[in-house]
Protein backbone atom coordinates (compact mmCIF):
# COMPACT_ATOMS: atom_id res chain seq x y z
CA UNK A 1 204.88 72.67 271.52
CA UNK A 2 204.53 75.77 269.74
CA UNK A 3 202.50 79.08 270.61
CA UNK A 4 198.60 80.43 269.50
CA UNK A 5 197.74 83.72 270.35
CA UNK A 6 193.55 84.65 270.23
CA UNK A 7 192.68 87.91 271.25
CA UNK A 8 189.34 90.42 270.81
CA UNK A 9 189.51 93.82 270.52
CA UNK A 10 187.53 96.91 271.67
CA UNK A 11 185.55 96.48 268.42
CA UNK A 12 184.61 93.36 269.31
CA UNK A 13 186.39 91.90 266.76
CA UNK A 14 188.49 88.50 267.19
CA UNK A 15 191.24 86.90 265.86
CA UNK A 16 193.93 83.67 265.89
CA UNK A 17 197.25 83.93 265.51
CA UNK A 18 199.81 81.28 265.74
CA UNK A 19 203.86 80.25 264.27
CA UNK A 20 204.30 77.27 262.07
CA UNK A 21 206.61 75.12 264.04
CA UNK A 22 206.16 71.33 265.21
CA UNK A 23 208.36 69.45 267.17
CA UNK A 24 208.71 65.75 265.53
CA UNK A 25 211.47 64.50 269.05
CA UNK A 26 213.72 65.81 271.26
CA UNK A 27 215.47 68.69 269.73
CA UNK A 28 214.22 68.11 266.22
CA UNK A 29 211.53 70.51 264.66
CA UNK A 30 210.20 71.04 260.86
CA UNK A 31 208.24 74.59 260.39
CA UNK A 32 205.43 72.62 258.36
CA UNK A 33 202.32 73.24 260.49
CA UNK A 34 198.79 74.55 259.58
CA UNK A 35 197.66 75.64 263.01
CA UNK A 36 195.67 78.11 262.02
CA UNK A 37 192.31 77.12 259.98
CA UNK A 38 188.65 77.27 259.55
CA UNK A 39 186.08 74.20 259.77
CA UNK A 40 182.68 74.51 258.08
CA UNK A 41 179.98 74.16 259.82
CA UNK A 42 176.22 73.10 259.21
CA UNK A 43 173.16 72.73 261.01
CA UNK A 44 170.30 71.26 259.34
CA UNK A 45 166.78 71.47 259.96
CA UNK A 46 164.83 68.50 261.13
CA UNK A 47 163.95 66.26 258.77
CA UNK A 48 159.99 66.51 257.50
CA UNK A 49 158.33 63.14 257.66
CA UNK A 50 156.45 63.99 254.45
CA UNK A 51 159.58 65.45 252.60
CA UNK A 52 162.37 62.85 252.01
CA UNK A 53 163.89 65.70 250.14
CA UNK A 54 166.52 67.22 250.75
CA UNK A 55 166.77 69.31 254.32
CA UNK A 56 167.16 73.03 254.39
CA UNK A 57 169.84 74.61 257.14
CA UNK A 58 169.00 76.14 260.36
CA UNK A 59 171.99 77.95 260.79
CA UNK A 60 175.53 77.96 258.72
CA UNK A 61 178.90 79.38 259.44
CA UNK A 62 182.70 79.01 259.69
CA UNK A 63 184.28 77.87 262.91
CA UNK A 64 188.05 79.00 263.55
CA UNK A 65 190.73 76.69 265.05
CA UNK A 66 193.67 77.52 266.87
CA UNK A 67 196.32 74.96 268.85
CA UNK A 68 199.05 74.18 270.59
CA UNK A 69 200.74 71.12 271.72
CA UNK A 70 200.72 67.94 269.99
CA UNK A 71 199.85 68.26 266.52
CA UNK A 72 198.81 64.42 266.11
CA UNK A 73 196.06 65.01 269.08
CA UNK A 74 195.04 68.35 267.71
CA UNK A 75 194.73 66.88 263.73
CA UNK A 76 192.68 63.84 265.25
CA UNK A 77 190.27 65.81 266.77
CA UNK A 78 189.69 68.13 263.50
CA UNK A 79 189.74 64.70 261.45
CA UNK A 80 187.23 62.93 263.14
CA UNK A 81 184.66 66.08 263.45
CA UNK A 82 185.24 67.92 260.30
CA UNK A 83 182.73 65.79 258.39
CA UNK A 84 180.20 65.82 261.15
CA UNK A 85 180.18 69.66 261.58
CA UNK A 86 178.65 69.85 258.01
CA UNK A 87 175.52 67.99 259.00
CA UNK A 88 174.38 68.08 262.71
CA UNK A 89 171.43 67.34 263.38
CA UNK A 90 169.42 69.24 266.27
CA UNK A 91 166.59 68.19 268.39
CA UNK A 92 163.95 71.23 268.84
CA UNK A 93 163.52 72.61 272.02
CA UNK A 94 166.63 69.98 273.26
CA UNK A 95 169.53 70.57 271.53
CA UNK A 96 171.67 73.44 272.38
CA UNK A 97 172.84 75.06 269.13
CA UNK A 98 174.54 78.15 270.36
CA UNK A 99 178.19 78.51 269.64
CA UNK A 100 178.46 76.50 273.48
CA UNK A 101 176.52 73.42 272.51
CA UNK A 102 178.68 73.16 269.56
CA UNK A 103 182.12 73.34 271.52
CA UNK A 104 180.76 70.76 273.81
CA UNK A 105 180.00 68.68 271.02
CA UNK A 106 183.71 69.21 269.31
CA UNK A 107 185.07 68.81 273.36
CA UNK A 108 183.50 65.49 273.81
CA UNK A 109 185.69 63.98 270.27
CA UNK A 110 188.61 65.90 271.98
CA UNK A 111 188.53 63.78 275.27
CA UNK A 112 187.69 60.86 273.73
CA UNK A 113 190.90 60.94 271.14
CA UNK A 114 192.98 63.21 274.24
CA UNK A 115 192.79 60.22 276.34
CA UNK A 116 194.03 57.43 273.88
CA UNK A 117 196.75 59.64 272.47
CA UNK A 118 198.24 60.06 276.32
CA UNK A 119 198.20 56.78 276.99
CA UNK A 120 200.51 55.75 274.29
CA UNK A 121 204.10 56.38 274.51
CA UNK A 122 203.63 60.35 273.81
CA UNK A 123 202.33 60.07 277.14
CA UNK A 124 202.13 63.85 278.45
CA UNK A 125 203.38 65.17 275.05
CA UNK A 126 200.62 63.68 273.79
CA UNK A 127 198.67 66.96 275.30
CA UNK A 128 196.64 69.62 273.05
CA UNK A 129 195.24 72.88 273.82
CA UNK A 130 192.91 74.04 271.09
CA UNK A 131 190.60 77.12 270.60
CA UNK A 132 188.09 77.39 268.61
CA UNK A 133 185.24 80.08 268.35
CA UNK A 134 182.39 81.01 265.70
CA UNK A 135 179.46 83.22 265.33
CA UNK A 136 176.94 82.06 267.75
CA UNK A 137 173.25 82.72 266.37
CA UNK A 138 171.99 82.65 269.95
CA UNK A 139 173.94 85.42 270.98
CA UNK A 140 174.87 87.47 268.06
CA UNK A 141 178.71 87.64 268.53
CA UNK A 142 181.43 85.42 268.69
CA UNK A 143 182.37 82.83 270.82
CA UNK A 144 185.75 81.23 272.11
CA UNK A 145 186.45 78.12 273.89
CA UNK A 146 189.49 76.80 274.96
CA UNK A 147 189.75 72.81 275.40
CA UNK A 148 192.90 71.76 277.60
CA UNK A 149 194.12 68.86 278.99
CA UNK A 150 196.43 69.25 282.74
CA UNK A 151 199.33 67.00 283.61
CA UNK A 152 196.97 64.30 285.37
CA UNK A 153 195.20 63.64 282.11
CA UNK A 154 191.85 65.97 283.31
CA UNK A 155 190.26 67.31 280.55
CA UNK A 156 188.16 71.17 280.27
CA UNK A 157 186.70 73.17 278.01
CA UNK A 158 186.28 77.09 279.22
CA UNK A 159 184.89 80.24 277.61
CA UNK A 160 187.64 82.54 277.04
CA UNK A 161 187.98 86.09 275.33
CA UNK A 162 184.22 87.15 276.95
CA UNK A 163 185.60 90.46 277.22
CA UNK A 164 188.34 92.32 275.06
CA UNK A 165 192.00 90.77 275.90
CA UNK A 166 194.03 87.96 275.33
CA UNK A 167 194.83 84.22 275.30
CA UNK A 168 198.37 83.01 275.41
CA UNK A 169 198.65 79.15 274.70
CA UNK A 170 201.86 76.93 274.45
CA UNK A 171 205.24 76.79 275.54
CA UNK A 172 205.97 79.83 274.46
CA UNK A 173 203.41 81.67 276.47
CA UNK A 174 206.28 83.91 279.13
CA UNK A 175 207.93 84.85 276.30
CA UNK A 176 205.09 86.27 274.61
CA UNK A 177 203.82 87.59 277.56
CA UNK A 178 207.49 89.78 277.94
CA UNK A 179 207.37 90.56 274.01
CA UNK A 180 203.96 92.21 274.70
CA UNK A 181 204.54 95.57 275.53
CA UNK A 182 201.49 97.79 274.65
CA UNK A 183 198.50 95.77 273.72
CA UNK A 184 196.51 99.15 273.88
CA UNK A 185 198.35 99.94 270.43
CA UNK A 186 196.27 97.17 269.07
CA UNK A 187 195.97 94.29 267.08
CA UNK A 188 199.33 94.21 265.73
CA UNK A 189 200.49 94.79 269.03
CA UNK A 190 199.95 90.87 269.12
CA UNK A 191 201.68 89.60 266.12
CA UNK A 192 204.73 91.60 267.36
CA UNK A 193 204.44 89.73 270.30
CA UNK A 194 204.18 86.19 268.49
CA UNK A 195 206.69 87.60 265.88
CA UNK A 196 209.58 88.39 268.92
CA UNK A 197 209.27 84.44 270.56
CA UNK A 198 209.11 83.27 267.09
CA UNK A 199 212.68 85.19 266.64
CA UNK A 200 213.91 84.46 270.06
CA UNK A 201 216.66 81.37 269.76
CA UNK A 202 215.55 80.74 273.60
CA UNK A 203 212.53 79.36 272.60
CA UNK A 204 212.95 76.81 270.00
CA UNK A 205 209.90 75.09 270.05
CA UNK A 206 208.37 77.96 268.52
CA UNK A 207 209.18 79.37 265.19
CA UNK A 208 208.69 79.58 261.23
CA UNK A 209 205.96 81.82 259.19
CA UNK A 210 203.27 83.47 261.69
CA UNK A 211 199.72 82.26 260.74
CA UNK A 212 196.50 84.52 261.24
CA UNK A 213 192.93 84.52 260.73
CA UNK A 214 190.15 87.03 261.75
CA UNK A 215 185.92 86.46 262.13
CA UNK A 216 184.20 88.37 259.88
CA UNK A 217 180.55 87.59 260.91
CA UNK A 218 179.70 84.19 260.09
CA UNK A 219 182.78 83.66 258.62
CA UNK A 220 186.27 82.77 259.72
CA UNK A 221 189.36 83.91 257.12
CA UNK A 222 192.37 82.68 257.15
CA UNK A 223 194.94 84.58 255.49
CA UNK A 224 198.63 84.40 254.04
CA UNK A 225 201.72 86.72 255.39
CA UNK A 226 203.82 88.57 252.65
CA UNK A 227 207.01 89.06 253.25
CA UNK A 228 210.01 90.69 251.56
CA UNK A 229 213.82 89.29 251.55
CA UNK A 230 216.25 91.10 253.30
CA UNK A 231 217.61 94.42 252.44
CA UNK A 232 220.83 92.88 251.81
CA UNK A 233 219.30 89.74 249.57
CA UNK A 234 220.46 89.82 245.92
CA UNK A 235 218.44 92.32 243.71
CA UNK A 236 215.94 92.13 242.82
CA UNK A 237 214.18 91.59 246.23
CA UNK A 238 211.91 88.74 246.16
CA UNK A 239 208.22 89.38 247.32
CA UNK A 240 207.03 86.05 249.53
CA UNK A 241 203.04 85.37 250.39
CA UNK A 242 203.74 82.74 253.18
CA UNK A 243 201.32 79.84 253.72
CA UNK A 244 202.59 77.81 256.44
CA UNK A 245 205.76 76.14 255.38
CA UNK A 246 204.56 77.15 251.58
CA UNK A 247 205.69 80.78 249.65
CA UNK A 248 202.64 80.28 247.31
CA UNK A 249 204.74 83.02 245.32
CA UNK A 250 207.89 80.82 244.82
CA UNK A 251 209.19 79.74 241.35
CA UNK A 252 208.09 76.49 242.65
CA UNK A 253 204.21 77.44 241.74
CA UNK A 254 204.37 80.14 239.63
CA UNK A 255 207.19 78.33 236.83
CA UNK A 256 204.24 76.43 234.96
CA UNK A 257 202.36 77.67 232.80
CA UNK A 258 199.40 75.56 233.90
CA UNK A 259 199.97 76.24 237.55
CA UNK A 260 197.08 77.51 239.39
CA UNK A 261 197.42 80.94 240.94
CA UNK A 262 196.08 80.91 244.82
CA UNK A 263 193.78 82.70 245.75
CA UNK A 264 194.48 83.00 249.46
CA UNK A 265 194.08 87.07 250.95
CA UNK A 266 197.14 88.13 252.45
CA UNK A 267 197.99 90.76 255.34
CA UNK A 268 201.74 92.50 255.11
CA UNK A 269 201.21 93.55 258.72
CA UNK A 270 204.84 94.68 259.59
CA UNK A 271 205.39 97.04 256.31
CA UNK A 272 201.70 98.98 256.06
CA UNK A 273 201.02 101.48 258.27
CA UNK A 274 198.07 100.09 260.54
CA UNK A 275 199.51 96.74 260.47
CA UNK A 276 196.44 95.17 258.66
């Protein structure tokens, strides 16, 4: 399992959180996950009968993903509708194109691929919960949706976050419930939360580097987590811009000379004053 914390403020301003872990079997676990990401999204005008050019977009933005459980159901699901999310095609005066009609549209490739993956051997570890949100141009903010699938193989999608608060998904949702202790001090209230089950040897299916992204209007950015060694590492201390499983400022990437330099944005949000 693992754990994804969502959450919007009282600026009205949301974000996804998650750790890094995946449980492979029983007992066995590799912190390798990307858990946290965006998914482009287009929506194109109706075709003009007496333009076979090319069609101009009706609306364009970045959706933001989120999940917990099994990572095969949860990759399926952004495999099969990654491609189709950067052409829909709308009917006017049908189609629903708000941020709802879209999560309906990315729910109904989740039940289709939630209820094959359960019936195979994974049986009820075959189960996602995922959350995903975007601007929606019908209603000027952002929108989160949480698709889940209960024990009898019933499958929902909900509206969550309408108001400021939270969303704790996964197994390690009690913990992070007890690790929050003052969400009024804010966002990093939250990633101290995920940080302390992360930490917590009780709850082994979560762990690794925390992941984090934030909407900024249209847009959803996904950032990396620096981190320092230990004060009691070997000097020099080593300064670490975590990816996932991936320090994209190990010797690993940065001993070539040809390597490329990445250009992910990072947030040191245990170190700087503010958090962010």
């Amino acid at each position: 399992m693992t754990l994804c914390v969502a959450w919007r403020n009282q600026k009205d301003e949301v974000h996804f959180a998650s750790d890094s872990r995946y449980t492979l079997a029983t007992n066995s676990y590799a912190d390798v996950g990307i858990k946290v990401l965006s998914l482009p999204l287009t929506i194109l005008n109706p075709a003009d009968g007496n333009d076979a050019g090319t069609r101009s977009a009706y609306f364009t933005s970045e959706l933001g993903m989120c999940f917990a459980g099994s990572a095969i159901n949860s990759l399926a699901v952004k495999d099969s509708i990654v491609e189709a999310l950067k052409s829909l095609q709308f009917i006017p005066g049908h189609t629903d194109t708000s941020m709802a009609g879209i999560a309906n549209f990315i729910f109904t490739a989740y039940r289709i691929i939630s209820k094959q993956v359960c019936a195979t051997a994974l049986g009820e570890n075959g189960r996602a919960n995922i959350l995903v949100g975007g601007m929606c141009h019908a209603s000027g903010r952002v929108r989160v949706f949480q698709l889940s699938t209960d024990m009898q193989n019933r499958h929902s999608v909900e509206e969550v976050l309408v108001l400021p608060g939270h969303v704790f998904v996964g197994s390690g949702e009690q913990a992070a419930r007890e690790n929050l202790i003052d969400e009024e001090t804010g966002d990093l209230s939250y990633l101290c939360a995920l940080k302390g089950v992360i930490d917590d040897p009780q709850v082994p299916s979560v762990g690794g580097h925390i992941q984090y992204g934030r909407f900024n209007a249209s847009r959803f950015v996904v950032y990396g987590i620096v981190g320092f060694d230990e004060p009691d590492a070997p000097f020099p201390r080593q300064v670490h811009y975590w990816r996932g499983a991936l320090d994209l400022n190990s010797e690993e990437f940065l001993k070539g000379h040809g390597s490329f330099f990445p250009g992910v944005p990072y947030i040191n949000p245990f170190t700087v004053v503010g958090g962010f």
